[in-house]
Protein backbone atom coordinates (compact mmCIF):
# COMPACT_ATOMS: atom_id res chain seq x y z
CA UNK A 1 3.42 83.95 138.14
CA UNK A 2 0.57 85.52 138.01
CA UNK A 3 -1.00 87.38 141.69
CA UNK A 4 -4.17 89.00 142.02
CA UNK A 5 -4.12 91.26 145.28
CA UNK A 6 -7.11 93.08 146.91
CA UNK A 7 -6.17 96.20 149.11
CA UNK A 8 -8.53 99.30 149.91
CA UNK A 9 -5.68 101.65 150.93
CA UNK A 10 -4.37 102.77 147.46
CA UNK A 11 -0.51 103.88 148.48
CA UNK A 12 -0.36 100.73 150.28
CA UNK A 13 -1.51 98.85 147.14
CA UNK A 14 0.42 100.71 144.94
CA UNK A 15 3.94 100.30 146.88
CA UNK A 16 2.67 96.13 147.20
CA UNK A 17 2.43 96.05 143.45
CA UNK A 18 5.26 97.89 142.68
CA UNK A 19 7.57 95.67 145.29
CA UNK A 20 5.62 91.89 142.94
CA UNK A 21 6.50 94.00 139.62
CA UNK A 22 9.86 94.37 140.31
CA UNK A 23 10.39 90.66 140.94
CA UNK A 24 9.02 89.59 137.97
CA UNK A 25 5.25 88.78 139.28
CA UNK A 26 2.19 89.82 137.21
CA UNK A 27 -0.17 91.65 139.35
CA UNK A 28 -3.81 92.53 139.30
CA UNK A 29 -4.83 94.91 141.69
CA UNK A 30 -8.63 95.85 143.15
CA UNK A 31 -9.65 97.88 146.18
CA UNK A 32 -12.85 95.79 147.36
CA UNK A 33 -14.11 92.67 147.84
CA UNK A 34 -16.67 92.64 145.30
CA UNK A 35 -14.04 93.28 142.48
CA UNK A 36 -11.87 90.51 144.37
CA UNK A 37 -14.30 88.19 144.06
CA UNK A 38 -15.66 88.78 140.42
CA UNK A 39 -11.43 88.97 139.74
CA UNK A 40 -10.96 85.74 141.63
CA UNK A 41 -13.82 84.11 139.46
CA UNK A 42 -13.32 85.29 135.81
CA UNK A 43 -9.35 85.07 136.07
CA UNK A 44 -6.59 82.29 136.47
CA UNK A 45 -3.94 83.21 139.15
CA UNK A 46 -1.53 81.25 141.07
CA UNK A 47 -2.02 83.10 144.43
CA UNK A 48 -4.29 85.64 145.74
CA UNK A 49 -3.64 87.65 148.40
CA UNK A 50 -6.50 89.47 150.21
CA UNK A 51 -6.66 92.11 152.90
CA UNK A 52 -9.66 91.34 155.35
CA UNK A 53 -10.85 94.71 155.94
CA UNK A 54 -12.11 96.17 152.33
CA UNK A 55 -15.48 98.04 151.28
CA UNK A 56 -18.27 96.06 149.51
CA UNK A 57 -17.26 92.76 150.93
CA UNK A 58 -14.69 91.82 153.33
CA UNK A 59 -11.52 89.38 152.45
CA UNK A 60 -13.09 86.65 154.48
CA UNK A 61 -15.90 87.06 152.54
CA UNK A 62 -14.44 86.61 149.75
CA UNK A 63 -12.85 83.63 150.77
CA UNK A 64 -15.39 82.01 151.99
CA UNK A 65 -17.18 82.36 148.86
CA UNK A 66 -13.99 81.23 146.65
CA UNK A 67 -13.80 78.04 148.51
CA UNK A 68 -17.66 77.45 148.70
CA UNK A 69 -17.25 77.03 145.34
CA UNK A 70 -14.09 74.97 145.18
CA UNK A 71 -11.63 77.24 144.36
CA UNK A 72 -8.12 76.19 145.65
CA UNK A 73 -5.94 78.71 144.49
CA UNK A 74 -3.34 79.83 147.34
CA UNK A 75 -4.51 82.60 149.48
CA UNK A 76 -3.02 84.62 151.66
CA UNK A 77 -4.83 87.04 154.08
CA UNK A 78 -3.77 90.40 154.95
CA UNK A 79 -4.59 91.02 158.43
CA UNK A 80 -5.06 93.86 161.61
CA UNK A 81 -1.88 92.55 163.57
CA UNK A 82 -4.43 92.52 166.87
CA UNK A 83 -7.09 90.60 165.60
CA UNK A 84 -6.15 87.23 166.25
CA UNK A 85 -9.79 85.92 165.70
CA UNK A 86 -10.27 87.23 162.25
CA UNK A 87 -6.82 85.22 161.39
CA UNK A 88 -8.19 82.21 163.01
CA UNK A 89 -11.35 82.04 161.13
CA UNK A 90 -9.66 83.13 157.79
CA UNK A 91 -7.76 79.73 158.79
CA UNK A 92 -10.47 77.88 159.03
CA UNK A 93 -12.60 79.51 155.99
CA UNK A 94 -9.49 77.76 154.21
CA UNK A 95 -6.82 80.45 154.06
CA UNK A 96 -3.14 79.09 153.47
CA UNK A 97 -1.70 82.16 155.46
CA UNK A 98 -1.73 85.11 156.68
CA UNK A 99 0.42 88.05 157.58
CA UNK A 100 0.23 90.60 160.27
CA UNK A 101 -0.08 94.36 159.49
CA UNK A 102 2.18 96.51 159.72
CA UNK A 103 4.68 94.07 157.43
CA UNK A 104 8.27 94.22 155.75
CA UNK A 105 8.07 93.81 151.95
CA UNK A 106 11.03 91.00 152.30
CA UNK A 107 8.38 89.25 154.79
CA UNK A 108 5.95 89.45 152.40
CA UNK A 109 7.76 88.55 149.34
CA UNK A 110 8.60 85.53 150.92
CA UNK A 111 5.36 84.73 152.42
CA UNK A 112 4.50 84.71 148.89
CA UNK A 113 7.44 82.49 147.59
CA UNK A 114 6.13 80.31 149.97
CA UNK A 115 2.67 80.07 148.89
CA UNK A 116 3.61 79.27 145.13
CA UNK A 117 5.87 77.00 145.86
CA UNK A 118 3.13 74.86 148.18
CA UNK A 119 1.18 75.40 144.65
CA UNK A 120 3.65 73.77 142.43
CA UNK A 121 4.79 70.41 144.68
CA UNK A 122 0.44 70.14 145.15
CA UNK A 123 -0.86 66.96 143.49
CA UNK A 124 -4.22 66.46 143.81
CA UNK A 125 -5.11 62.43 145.01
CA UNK A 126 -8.41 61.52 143.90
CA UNK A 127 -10.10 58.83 146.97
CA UNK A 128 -12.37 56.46 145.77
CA UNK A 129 -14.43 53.83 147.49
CA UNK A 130 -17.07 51.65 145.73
CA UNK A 131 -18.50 53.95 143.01
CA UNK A 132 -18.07 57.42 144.47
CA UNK A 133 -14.72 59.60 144.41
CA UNK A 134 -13.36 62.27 146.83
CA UNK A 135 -11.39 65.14 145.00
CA UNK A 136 -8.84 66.64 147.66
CA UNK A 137 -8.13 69.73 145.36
CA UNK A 138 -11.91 70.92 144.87
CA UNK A 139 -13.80 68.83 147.97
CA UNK A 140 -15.78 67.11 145.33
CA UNK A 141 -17.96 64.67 146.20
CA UNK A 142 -18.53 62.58 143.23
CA UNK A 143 -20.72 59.04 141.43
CA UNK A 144 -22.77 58.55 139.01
CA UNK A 145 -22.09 61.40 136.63
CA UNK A 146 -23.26 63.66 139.93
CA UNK A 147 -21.26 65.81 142.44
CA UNK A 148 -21.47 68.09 145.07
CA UNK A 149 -18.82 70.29 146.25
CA UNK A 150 -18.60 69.70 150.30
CA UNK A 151 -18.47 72.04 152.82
CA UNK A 152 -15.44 71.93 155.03
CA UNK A 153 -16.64 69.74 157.71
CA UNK A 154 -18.09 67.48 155.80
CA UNK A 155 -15.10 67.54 153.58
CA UNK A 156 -13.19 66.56 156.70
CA UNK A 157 -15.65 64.19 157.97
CA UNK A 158 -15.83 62.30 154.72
CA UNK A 159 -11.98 62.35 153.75
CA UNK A 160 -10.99 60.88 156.99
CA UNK A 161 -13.70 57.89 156.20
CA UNK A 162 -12.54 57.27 153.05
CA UNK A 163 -9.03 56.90 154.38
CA UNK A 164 -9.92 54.48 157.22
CA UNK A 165 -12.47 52.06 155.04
CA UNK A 166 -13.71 49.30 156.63
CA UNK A 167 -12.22 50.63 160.13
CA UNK A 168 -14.69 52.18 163.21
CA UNK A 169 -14.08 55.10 164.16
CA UNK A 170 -15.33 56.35 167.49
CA UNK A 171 -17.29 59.49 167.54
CA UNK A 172 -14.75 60.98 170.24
CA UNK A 173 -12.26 60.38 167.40
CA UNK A 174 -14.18 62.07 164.69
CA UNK A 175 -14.81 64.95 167.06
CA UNK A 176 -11.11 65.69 167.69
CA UNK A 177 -9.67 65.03 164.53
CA UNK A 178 -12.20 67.24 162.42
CA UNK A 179 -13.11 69.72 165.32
CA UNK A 180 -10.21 70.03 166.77
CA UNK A 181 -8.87 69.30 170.90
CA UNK A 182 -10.12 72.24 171.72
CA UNK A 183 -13.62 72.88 170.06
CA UNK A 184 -16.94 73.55 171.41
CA UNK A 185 -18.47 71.23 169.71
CA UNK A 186 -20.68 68.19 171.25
CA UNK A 187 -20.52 64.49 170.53
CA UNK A 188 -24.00 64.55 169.06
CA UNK A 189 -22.39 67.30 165.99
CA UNK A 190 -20.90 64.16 164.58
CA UNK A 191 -24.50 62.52 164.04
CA UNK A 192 -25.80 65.64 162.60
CA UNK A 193 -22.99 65.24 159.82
CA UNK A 194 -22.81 61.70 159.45
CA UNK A 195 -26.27 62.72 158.22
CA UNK A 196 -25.83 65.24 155.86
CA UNK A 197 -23.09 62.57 154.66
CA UNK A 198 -25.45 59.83 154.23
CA UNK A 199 -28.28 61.94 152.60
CA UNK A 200 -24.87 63.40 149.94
CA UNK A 201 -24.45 59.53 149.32
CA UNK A 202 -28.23 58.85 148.80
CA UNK A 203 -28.24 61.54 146.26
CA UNK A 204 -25.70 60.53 143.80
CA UNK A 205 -26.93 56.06 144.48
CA UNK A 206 -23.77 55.60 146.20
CA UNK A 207 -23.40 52.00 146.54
CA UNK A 208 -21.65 53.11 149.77
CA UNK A 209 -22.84 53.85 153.00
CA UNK A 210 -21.49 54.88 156.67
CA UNK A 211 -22.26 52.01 159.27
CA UNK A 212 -22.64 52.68 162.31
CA UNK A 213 -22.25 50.12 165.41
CA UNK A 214 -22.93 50.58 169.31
CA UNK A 215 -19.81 51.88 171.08
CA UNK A 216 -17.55 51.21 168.04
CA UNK A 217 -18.27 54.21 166.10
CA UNK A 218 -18.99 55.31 162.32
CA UNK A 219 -17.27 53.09 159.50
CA UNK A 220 -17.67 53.78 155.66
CA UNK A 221 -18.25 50.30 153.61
CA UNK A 222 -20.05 48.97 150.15
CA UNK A 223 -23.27 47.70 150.49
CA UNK A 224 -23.39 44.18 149.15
């Protein structure tokens, strides 16, 4: 298995990649985020893990930028064991972990076991409705030999129409299922992505579109 791990502090990095070695993982190591990126990019690995605080660029920087682009290689982020909000949003940027600073290497070795193994029993599921497709692995939006790769939200927004076709779903449902119980977030943010849906499906002549139907909700269906 192949790792590629991103750590400023060299003497932490080099005790991390001497720990991987010696159980047999191949390891390539950089010490900011601007190598972890280009790394991340140019190179096939089977997990990355990133520290969040590096020079250049930080980790959720980098992993924002890895999944912008639809990489969905297992990451794990190294975080400041007080900073609960930077692990939240690396959780919502689309980390698969994280793990607390100051750490054990046994914790971290099996953090890791962990992550590859949630790599190997992955199989992506390709949704389709009418003549456009939904990639779960890469959030690709796809018809008519066009694609775009979806933000998160709308990712979320459009996955859980695909799966309910031909069902309404209220907007209060939409809200807490892709926002969460606890967001911030307004009823009226569903409307502003149900139209940056639509104007995704106008783009690649989806013969699809999102109804919508006074105090029902949203529903995805082919046009006839």
């Amino acid at each position: 298995m192949k790792l590629l791990y991103a750590e400023d502090e060299i003497s932490m990095s080099e005790a991390v990649v001497d720990i991987l070695t010696y159980h047999k993982y191949i390891v390539d190591a950089v010490y900011n985020g601007e190598d972890a990126l280009f790394y991340a990019q140019s190179e096939k690995y089977d997990g990355i893990i990133l520290d969040i605080m590096m020079p250049k660029m930080s980790g959720l920087e980098v992993l924002k930028k890895l999944r912008s682009t639809g990489c969905r290689t297992p990451i794990l982020l190294l975080t400041a064991k007080s900073q609960i909000e930077d692990q939240i949003e690396g959780l919502d940027l689309g980390a698969d972990d994280y793990l607390p600073k100051p750490f054990s290497m046994n914790l971290l070795l099996a953090r890791v076991r962990a992550l590859l193994r949630r790599r190997e029993e992955f199989t992506p599921n390709i949704l389709k409705c009418g003549n456009i497709s939904l990639n779960q692995q890469s959030y690709e939006l796809s018809g008519n030999g066009q694609s775009f790769v979806l933000p998160k939200l709308e990712y979320q927004l459009m996955e859980l129409l695909m799966l309910n076709q031909g069902i309404y779903l209220s907007s209060e449902t939409l809200l807490v299922k892709v926002w969460g119980y606890n967001t911030d977030a307004e009823i009226g943010t569903v409307w502003v992505y149900i139209s940056y849906l639509r104007k995704r499906l106008s783009a690649i002549n989806a013969n699809i579109t999102i109804s919508a139907k006074r105090n029902l909700g949203y529903m995805l269906e082919i046009v006839k």
